[in-house]
C-alpha atoms as a PDB file:
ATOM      1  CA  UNK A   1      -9.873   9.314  -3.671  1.00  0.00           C
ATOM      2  CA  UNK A   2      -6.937   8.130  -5.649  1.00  0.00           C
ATOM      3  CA  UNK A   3      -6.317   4.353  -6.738  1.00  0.00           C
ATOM      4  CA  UNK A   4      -3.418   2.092  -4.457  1.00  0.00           C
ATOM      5  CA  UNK A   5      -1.787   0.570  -6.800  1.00  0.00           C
ATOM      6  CA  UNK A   6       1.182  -2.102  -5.565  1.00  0.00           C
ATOM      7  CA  UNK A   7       3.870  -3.541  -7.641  1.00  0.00           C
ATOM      8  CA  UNK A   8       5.059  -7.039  -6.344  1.00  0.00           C
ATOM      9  CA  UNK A   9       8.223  -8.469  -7.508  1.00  0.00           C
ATOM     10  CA  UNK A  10      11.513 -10.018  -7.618  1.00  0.00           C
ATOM     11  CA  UNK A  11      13.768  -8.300  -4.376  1.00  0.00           C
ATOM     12  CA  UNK A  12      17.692  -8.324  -3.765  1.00  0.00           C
ATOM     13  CA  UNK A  13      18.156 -11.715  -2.599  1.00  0.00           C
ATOM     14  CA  UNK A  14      18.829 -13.808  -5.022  1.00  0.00           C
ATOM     15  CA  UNK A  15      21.299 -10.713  -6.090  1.00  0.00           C
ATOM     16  CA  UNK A  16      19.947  -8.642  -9.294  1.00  0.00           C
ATOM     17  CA  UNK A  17      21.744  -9.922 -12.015  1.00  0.00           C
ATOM     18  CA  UNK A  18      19.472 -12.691 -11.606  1.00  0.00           C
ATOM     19  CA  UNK A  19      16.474 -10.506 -12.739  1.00  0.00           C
ATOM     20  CA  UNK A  20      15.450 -10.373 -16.034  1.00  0.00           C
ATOM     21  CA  UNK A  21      16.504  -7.070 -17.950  1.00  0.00           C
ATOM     22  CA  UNK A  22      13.220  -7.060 -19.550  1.00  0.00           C
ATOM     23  CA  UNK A  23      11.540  -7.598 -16.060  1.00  0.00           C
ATOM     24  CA  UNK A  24      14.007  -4.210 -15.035  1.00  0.00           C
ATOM     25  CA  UNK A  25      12.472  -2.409 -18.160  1.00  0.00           C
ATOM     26  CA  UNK A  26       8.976  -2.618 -17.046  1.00  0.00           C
ATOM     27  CA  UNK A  27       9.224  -2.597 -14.182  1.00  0.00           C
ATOM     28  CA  UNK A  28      10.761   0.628 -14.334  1.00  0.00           C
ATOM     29  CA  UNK A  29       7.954   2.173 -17.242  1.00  0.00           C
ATOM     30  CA  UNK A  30       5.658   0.203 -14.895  1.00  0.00           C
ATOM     31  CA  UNK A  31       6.168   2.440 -11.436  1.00  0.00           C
ATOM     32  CA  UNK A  32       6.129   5.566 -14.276  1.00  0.00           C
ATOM     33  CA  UNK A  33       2.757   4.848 -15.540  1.00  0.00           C
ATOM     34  CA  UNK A  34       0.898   4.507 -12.164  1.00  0.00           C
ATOM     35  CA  UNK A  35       2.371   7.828 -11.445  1.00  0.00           C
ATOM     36  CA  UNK A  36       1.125   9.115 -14.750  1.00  0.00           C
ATOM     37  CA  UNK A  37      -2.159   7.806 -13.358  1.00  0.00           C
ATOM     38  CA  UNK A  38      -2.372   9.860 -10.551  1.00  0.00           C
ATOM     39  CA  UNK A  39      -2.539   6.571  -8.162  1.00  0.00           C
ATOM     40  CA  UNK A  40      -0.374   5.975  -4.563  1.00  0.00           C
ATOM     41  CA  UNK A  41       2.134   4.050  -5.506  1.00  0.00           C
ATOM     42  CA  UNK A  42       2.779   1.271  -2.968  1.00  0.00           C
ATOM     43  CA  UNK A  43       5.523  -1.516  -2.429  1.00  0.00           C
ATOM     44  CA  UNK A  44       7.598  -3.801  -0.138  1.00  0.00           C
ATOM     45  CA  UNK A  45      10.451  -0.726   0.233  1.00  0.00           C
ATOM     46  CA  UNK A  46      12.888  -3.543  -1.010  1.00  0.00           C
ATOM     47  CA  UNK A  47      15.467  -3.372  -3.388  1.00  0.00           C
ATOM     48  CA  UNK A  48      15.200  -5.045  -6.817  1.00  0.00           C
ATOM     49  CA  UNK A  49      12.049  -5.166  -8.563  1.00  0.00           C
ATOM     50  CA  UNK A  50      10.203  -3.074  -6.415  1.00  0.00           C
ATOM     51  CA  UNK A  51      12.448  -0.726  -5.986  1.00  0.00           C
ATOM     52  CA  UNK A  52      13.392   0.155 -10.494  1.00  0.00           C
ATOM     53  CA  UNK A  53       9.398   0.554 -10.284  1.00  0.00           C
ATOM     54  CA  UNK A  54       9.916   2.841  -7.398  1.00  0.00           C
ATOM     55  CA  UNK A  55      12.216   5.057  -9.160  1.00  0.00           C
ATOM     56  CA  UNK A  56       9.949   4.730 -12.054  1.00  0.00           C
ATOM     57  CA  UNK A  57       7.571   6.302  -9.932  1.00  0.00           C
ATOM     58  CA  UNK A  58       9.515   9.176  -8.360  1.00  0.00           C
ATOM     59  CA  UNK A  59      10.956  10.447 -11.527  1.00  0.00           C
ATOM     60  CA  UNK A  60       7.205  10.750 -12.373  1.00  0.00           C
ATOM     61  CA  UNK A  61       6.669  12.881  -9.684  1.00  0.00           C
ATOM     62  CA  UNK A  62       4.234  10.300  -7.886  1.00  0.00           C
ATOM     63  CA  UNK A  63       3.421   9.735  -3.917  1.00  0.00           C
ATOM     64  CA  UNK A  64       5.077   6.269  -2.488  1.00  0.00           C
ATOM     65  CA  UNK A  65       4.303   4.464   0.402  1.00  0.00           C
ATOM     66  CA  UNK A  66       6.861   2.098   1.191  1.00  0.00           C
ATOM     67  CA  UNK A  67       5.651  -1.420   3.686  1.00  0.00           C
ATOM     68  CA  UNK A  68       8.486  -2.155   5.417  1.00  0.00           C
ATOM     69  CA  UNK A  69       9.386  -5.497   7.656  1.00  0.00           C
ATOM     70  CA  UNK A  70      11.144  -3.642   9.992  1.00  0.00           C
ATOM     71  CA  UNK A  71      10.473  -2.263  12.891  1.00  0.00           C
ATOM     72  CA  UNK A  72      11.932   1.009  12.491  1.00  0.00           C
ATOM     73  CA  UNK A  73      13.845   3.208  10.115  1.00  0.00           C
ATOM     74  CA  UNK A  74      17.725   1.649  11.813  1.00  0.00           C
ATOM     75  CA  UNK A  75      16.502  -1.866  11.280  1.00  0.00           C
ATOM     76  CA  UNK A  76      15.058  -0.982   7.650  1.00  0.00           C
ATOM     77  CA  UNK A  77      18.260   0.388   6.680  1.00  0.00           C
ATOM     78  CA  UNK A  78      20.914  -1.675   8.691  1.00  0.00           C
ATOM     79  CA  UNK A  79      19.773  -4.763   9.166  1.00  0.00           C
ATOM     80  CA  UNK A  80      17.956  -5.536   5.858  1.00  0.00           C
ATOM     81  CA  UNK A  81      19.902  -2.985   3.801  1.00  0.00           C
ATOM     82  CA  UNK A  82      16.641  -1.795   2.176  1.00  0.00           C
ATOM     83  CA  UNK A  83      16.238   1.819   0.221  1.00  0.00           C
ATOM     84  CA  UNK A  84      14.239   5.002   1.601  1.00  0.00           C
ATOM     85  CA  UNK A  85      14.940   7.821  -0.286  1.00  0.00           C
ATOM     86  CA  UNK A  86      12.541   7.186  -3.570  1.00  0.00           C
ATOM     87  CA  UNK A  87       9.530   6.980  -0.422  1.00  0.00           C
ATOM     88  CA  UNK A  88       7.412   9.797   0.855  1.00  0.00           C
ATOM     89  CA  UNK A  89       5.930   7.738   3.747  1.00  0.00           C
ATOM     90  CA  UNK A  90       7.596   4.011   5.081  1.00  0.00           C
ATOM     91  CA  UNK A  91       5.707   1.895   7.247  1.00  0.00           C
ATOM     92  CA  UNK A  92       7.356  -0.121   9.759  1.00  0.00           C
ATOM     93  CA  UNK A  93       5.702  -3.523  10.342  1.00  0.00           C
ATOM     94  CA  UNK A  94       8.408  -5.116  12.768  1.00  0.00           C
ATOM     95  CA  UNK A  95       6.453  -8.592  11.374  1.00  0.00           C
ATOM     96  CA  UNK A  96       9.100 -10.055   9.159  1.00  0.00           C
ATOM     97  CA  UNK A  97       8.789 -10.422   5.214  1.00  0.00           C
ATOM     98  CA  UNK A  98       5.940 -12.720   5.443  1.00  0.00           C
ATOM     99  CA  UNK A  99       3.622 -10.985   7.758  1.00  0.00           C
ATOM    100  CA  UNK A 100       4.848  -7.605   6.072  1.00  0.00           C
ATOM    101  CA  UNK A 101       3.310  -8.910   2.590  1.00  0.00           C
ATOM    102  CA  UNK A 102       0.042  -9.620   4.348  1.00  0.00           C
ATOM    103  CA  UNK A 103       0.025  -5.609   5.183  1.00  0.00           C
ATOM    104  CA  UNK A 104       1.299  -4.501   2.307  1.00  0.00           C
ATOM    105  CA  UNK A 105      -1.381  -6.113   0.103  1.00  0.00           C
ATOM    106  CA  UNK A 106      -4.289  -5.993   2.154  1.00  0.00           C
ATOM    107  CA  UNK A 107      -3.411  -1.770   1.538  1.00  0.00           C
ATOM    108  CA  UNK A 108      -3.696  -1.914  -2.011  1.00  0.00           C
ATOM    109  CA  UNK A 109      -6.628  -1.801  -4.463  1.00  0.00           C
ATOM    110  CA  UNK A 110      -5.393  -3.616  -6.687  1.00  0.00           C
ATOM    111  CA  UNK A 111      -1.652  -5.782  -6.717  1.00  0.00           C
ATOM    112  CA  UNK A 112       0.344  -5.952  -9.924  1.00  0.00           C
ATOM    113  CA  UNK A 113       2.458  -8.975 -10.158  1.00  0.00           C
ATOM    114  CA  UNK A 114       6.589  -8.329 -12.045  1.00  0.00           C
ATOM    115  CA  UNK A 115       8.799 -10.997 -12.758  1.00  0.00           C
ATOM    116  CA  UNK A 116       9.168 -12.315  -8.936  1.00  0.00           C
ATOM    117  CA  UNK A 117       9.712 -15.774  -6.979  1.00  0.00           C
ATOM    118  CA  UNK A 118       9.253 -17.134  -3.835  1.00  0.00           C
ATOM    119  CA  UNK A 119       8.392 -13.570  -1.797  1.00  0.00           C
ATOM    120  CA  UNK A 120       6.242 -12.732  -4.856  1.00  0.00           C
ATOM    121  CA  UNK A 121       4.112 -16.204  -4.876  1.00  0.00           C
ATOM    122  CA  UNK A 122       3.285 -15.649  -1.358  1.00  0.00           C
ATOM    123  CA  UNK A 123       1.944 -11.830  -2.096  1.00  0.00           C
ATOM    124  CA  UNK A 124      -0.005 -12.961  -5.237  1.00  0.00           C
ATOM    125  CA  UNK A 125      -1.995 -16.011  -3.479  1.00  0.00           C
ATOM    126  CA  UNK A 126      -2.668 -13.565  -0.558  1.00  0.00           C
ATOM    127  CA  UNK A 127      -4.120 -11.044  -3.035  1.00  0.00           C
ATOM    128  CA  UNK A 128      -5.973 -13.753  -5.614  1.00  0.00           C
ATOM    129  CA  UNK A 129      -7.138 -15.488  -2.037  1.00  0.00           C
ATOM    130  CA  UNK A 130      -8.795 -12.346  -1.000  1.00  0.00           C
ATOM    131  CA  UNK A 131     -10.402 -11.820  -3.821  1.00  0.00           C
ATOM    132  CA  UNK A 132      -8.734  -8.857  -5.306  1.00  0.00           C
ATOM    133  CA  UNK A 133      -7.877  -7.119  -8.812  1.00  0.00           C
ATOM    134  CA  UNK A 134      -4.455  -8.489  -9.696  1.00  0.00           C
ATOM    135  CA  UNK A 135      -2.493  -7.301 -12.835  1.00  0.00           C
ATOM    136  CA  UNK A 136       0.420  -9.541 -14.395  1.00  0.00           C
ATOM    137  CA  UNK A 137       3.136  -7.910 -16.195  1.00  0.00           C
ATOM    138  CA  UNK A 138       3.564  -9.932 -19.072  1.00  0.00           C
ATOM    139  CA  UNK A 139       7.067 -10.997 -20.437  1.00  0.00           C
ATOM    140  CA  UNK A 140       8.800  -9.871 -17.367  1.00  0.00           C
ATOM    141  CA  UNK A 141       9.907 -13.314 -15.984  1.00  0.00           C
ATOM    142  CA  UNK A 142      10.085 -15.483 -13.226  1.00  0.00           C
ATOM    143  CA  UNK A 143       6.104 -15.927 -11.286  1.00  0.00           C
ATOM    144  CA  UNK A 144       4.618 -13.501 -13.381  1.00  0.00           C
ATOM    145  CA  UNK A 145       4.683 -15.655 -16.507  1.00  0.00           C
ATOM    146  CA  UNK A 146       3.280 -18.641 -14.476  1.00  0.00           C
ATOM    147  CA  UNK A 147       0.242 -17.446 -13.048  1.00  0.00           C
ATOM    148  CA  UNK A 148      -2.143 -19.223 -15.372  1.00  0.00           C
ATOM    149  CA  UNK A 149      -0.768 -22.609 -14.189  1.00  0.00           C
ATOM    150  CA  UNK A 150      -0.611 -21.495 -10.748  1.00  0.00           C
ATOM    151  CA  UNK A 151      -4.277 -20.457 -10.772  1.00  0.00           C
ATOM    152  CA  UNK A 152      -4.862 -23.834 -12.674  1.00  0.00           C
ATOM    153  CA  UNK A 153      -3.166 -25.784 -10.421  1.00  0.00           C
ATOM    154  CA  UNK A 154      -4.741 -24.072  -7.266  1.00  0.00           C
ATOM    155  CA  UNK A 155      -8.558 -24.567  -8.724  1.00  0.00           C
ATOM    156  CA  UNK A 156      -9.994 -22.457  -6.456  1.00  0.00           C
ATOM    157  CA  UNK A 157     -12.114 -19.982  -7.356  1.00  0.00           C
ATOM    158  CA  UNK A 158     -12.294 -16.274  -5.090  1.00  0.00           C
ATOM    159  CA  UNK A 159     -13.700 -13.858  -6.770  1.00  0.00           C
ATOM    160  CA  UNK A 160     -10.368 -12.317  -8.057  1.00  0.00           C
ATOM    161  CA  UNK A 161     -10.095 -10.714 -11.229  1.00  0.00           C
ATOM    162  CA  UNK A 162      -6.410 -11.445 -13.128  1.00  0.00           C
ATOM    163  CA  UNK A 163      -5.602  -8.858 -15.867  1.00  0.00           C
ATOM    164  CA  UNK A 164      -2.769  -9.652 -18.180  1.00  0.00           C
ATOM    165  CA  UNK A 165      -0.581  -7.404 -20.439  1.00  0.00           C
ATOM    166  CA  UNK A 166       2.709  -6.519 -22.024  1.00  0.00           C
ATOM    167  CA  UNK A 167       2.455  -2.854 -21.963  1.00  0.00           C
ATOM    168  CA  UNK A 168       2.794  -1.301 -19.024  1.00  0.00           C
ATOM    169  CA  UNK A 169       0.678   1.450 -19.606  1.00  0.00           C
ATOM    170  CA  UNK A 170      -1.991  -0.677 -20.906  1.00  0.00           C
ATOM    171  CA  UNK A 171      -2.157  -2.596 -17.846  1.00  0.00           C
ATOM    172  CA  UNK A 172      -2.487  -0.117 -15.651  1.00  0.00           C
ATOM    173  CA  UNK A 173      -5.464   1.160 -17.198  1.00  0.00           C
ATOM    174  CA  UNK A 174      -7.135  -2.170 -17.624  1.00  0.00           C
ATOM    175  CA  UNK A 175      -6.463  -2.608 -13.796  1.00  0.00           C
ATOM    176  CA  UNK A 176      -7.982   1.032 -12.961  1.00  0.00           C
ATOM    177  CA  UNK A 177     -11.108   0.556 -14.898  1.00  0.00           C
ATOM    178  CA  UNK A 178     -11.804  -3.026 -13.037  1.00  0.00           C
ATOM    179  CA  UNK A 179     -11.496  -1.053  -9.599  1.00  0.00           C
ATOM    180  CA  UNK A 180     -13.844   1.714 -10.567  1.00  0.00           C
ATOM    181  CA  UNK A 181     -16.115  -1.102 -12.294  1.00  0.00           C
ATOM    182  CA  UNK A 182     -15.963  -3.036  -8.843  1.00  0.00           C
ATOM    183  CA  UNK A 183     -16.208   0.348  -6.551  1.00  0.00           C
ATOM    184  CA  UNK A 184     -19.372   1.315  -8.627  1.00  0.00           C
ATOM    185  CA  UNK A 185     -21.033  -1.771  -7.978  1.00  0.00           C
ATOM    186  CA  UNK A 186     -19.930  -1.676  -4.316  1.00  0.00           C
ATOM    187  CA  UNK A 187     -21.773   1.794  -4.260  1.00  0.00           C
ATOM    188  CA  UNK A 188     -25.308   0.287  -5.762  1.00  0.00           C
ATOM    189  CA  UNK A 189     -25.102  -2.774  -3.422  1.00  0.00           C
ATOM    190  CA  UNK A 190     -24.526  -0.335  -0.388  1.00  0.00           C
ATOM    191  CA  UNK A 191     -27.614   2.349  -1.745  1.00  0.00           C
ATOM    192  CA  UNK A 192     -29.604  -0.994  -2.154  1.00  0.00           C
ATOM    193  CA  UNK A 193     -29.592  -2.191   1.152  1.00  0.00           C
ATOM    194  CA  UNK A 194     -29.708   1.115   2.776  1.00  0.00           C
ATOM    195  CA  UNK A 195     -33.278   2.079   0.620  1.00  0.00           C
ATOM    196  CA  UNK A 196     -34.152  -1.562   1.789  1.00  0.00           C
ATOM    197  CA  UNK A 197     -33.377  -1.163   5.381  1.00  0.00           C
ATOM    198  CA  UNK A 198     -35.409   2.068   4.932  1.00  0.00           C
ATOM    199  CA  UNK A 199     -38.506   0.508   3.652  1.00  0.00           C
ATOM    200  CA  UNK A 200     -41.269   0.355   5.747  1.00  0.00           C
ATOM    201  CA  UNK A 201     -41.828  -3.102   5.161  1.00  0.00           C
ATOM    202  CA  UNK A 202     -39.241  -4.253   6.271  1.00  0.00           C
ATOM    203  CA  UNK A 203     -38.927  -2.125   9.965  1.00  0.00           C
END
């Protein structure tokens, strides 16, 4: 089954000329190497960050799922002004930005975190919360070159595992192997308490 694989990061709102052109830059070789990977693509369907890794993506010939707040294709176009061609499959949450970030991490394996601010806070605590595989894009600006104080300040700990890098391409293959790593455990774990439930011992 192929790897999810979402990119979180700095939308149109704050207008894009406030985005770093570094943060453009990978993101855009970013969305090209999960696609090189053979992994779903997924994002917000927002302009900005998401969106250069999104083209990224589609010029490498990969599958994107777009998580939309809407709540339908008029509302995602007209009313937040958000793009739809670059996506093979939108989903329309009709839950706002907020509760759309809860969907649209909870339906990755793994989040990557680009440049990003307020938005992009909320979708990293909900993915380092839960526990999940979270890869920062290193030198691309705004939240993504905070997270070590943020996870410092927060002092919790959840199980997550943060991956850091520069390159691109690196990343995503440091991110991939800590999903398999964690999947393959998952697997013993389950054949473990299946041979145990099986034991007659224990019926």
């Amino acid at each position: 089954m192929k790897l999810k694989i979402g990119v979180m990061g700095s939308a149109l709102e704050r207008g894009e000329a406030d985005i770093p052109v570094k943060g453009k830059i990978l993101a855009y070789k970013l969305g090209r190497a999960i696609a090189n990977h053979n992994c779903i693509f997924i994002n917000g369907a927002c302009g900005g960050i998401p969106a250069i890794a999104a083209k990224g993506a589609r010029e490498a010939d990969g599958f994107l799922v777009g998580i939309s707040p809407a709540e339908n294709f008029h509302e995602h176009v007209h009313k937040y002004n958000f793009p739809y061609k670059e996506f093979d499959v939108i989903f329309y949450t009709g839950f706002g930005f907020k509760g759309r970030n809860v969907v649209n991490v909870s339906n990755c394996d793994a989040v990557i975190i680009v440049s990003g601010h307020m938005g992009t806070l909320n979708e990293f605590s909900i993915a380092y919360d839960e526990g999940m595989v979270v890869g920062v894009m290193q030198g691309s600006g705004g939240i993504a070159d905070f997270v070590d104080e943020i996870i410092r300040i927060a002092n919790k700990k959840t199980g997550a595992t943060v991956i850091y890098d520069t390159n691109p391409h690196q990343l995503i293959k440091k991110v991939i192997k800590e999903i398999r790593k964690r999947q393959t455990e998952e697997k013993k774990l389950i054949t473990k308490e299946s041979s145990h439930r099986g034991c007659y011992r224990c019926r």
